[in-house]
N, C-alpha and C. Protein backbone atom coordinates (compact mmCIF):
# COMPACT_ATOMS: atom_id res chain seq x y z
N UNK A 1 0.85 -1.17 0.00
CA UNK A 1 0.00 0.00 0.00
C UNK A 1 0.90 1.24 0.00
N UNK A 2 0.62 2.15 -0.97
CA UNK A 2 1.36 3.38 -0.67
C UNK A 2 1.06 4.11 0.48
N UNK A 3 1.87 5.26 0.57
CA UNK A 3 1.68 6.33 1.57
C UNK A 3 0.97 7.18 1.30
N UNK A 4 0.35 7.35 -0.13
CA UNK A 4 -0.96 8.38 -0.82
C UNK A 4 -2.32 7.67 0.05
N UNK A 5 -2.10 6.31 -0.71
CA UNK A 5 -3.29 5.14 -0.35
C UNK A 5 -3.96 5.02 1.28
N UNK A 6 -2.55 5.37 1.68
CA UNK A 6 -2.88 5.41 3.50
C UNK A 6 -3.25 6.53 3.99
N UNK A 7 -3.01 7.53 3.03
CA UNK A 7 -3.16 8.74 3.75
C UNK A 7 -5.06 8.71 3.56
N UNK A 8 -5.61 8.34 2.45
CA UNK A 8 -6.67 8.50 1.79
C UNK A 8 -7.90 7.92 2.98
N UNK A 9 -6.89 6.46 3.34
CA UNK A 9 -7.93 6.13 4.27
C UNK A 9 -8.11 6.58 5.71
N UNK A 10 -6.78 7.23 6.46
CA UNK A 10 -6.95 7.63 6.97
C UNK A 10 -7.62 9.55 7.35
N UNK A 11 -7.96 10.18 5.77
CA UNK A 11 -9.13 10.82 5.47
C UNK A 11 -10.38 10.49 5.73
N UNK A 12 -10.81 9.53 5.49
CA UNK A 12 -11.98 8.53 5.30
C UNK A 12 -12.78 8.09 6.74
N UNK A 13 -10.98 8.36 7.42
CA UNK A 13 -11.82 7.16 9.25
C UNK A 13 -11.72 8.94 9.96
N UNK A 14 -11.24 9.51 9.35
CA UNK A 14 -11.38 10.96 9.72
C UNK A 14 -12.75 11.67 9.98
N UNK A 15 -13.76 10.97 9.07
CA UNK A 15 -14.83 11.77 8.68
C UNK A 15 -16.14 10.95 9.60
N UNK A 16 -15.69 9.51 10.02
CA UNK A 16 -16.39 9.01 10.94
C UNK A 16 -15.67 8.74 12.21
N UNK A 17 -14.70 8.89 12.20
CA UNK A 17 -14.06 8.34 13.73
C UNK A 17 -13.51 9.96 14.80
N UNK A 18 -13.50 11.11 13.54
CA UNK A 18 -13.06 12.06 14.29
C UNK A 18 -11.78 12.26 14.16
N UNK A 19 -11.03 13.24 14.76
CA UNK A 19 -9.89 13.88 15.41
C UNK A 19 -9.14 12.25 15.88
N UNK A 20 -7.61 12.07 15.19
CA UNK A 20 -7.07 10.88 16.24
C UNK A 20 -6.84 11.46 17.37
N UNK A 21 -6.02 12.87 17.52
CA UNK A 21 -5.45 13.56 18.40
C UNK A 21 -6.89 13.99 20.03
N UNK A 22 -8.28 14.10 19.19
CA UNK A 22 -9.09 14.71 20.00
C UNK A 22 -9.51 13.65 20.41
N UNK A 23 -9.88 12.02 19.95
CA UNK A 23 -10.26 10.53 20.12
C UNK A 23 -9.10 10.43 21.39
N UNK A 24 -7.83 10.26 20.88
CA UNK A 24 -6.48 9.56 21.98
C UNK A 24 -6.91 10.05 23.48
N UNK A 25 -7.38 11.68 23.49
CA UNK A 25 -7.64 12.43 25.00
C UNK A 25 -8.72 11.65 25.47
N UNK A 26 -9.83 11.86 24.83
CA UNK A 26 -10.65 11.36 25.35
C UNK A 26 -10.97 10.09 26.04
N UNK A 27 -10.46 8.68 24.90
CA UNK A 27 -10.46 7.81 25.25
C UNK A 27 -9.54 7.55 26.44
N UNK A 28 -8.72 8.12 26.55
CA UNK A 28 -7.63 8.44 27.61
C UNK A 28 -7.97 8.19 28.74
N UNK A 29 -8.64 9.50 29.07
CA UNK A 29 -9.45 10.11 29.82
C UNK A 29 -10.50 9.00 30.49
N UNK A 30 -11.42 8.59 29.85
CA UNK A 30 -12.23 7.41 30.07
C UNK A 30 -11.55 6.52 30.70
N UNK A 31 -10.33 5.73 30.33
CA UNK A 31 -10.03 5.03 30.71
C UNK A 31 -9.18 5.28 32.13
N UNK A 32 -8.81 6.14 32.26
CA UNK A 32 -8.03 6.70 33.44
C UNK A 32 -9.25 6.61 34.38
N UNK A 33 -10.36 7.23 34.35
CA UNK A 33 -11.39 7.26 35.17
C UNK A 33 -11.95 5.66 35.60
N UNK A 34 -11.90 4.94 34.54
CA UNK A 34 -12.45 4.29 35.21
C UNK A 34 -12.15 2.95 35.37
N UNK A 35 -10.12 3.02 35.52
CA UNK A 35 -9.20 2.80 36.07
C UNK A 35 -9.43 2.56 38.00
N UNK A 36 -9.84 3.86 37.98
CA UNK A 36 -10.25 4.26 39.57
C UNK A 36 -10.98 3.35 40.61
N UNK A 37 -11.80 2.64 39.42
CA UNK A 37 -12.96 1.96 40.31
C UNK A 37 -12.29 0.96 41.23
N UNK A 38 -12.71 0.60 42.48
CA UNK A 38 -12.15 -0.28 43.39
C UNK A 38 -12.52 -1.53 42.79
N UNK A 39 -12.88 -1.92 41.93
CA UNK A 39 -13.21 -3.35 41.25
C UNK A 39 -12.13 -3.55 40.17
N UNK A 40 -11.10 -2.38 39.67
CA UNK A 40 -10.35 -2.51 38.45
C UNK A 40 -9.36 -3.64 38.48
N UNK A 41 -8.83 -3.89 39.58
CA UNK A 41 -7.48 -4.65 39.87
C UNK A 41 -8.50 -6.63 40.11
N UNK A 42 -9.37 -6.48 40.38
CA UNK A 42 -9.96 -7.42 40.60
C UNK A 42 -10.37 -8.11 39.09
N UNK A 43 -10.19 -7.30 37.75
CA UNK A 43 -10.89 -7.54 37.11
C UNK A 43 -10.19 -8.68 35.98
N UNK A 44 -10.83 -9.58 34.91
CA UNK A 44 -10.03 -10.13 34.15
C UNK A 44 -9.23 -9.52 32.91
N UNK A 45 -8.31 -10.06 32.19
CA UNK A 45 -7.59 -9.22 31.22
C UNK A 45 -8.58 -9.01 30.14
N UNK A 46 -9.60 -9.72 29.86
CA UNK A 46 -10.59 -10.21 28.63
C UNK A 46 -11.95 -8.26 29.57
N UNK A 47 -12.10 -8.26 30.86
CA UNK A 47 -13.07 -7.56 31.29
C UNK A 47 -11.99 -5.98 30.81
N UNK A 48 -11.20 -5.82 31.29
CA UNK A 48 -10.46 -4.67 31.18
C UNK A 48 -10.23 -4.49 29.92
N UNK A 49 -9.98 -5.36 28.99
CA UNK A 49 -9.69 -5.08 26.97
C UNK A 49 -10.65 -4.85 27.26
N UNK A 50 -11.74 -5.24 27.15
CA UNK A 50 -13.53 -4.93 26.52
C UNK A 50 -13.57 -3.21 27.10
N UNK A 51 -13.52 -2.84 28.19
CA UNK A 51 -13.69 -1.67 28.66
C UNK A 51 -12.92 -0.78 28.13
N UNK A 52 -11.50 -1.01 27.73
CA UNK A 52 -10.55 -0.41 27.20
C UNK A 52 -10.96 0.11 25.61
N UNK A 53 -11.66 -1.13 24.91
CA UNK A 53 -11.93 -0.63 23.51
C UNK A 53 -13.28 0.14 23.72
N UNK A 54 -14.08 -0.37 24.78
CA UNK A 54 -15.33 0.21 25.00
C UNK A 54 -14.82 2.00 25.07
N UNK A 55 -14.03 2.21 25.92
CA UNK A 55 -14.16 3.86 25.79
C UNK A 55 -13.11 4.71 24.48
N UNK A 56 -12.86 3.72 23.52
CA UNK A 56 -12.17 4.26 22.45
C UNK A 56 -13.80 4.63 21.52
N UNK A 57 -14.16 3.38 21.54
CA UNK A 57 -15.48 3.17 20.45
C UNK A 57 -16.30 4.61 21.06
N UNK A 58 -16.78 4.80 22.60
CA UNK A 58 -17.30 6.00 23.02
C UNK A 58 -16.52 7.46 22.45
N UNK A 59 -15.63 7.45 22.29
CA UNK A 59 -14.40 8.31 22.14
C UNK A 59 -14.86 9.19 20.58
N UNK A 60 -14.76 7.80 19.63
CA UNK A 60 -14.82 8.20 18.46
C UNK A 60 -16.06 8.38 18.48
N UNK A 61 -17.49 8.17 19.08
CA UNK A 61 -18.95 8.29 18.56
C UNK A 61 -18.76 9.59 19.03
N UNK A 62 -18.19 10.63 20.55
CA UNK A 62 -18.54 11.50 20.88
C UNK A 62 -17.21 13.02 19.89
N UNK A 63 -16.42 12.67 18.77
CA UNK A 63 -15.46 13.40 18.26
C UNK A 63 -15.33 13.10 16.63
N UNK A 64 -16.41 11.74 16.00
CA UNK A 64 -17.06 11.59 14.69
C UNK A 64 -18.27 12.00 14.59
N UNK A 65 -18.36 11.18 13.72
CA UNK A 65 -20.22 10.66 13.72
C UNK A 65 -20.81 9.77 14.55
N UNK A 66 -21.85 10.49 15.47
CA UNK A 66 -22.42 9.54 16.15
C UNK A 66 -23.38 9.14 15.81
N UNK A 67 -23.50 9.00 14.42
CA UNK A 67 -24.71 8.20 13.50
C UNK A 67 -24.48 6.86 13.21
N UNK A 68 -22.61 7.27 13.28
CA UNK A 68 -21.69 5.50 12.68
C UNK A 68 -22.37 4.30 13.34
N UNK A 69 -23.45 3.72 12.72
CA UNK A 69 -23.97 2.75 13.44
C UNK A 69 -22.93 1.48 13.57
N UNK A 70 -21.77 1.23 12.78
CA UNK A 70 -20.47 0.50 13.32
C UNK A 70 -19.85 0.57 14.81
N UNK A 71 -19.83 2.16 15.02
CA UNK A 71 -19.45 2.18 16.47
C UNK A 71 -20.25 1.97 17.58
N UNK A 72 -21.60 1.65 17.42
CA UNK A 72 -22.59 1.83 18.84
C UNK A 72 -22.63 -0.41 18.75
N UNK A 73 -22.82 -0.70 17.53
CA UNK A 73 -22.37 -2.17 17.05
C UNK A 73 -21.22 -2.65 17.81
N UNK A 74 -19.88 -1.91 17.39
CA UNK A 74 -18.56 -2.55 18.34
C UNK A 74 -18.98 -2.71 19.43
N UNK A 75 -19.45 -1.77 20.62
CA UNK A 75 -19.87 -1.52 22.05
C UNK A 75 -20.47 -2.55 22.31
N UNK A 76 -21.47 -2.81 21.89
CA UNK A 76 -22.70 -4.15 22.17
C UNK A 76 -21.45 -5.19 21.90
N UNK A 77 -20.47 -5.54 20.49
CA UNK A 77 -19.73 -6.84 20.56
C UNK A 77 -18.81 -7.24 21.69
N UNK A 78 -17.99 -5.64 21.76
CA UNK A 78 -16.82 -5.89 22.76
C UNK A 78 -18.27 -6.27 24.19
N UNK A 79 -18.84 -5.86 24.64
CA UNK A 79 -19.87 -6.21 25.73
C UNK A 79 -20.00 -7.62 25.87
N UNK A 80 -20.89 -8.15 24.69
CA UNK A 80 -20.88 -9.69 24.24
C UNK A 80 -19.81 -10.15 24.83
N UNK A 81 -18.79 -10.46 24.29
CA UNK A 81 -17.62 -10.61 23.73
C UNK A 81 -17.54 -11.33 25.75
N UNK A 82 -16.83 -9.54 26.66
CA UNK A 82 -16.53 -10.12 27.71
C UNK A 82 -18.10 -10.77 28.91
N UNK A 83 -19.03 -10.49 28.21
CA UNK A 83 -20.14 -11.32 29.04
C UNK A 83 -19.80 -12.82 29.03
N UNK A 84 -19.58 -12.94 27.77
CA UNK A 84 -19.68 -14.40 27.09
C UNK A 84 -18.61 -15.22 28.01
N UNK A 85 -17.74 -14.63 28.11
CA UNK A 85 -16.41 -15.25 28.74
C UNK A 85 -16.75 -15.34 30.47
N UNK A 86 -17.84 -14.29 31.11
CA UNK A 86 -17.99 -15.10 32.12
C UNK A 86 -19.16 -16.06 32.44
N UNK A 87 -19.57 -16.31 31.27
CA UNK A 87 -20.58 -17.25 31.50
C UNK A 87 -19.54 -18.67 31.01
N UNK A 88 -18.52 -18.13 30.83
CA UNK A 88 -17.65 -19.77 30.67
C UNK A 88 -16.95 -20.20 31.26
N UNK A 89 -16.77 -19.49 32.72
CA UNK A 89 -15.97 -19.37 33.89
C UNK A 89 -16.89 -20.16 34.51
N UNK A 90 -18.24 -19.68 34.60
CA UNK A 90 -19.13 -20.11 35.61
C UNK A 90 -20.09 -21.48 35.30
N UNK A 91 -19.77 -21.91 33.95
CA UNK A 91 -20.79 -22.94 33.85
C UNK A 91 -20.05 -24.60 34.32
């Protein structure tokens, strides 16, 4: 892939994902907060990724388009995703 080609798409995730620079704070931010919770250290590596992409996906809906019905989609998967895993702990 060229460096025109890359630039193009990263135009493209520009126009639904937002600002990388204004996304990185935010999601940041999110995650720092809620880092905090007295349940964080308790939590699994599979619960903390999910939350981790969870406040990127929030990140970009609140600094794109929050029409991108892709991003409100990720949220519900990454959710799935770590539900699923504790119903496979527990059965």
């Amino acid at each position: 892939m060229t460096d025109k080609e890359i630039r193009n798409i990263l135009d493209e995730r520009k126009e639904t994902h937002g600002s990388f620079t204004e996304n990185a704070e935010i999601s940041q931010g999110l995650q720092s907060v809620v880092a905090m919770g007295s349940k964080w250290y308790n939590m699994s590596a599979v619960q903390k990724e999910a939350i981790r992409v969870i406040c990127a996906k929030i990140a970009r809906i609140c600094t794109g388009d929050p029409n991108h019905k892709d991003s409100w989609d990720d949220i519900a998967g990454y959710a799935i995703l770590a539900a699923d895993r504790i119903e496979e702990k527990y059965r």
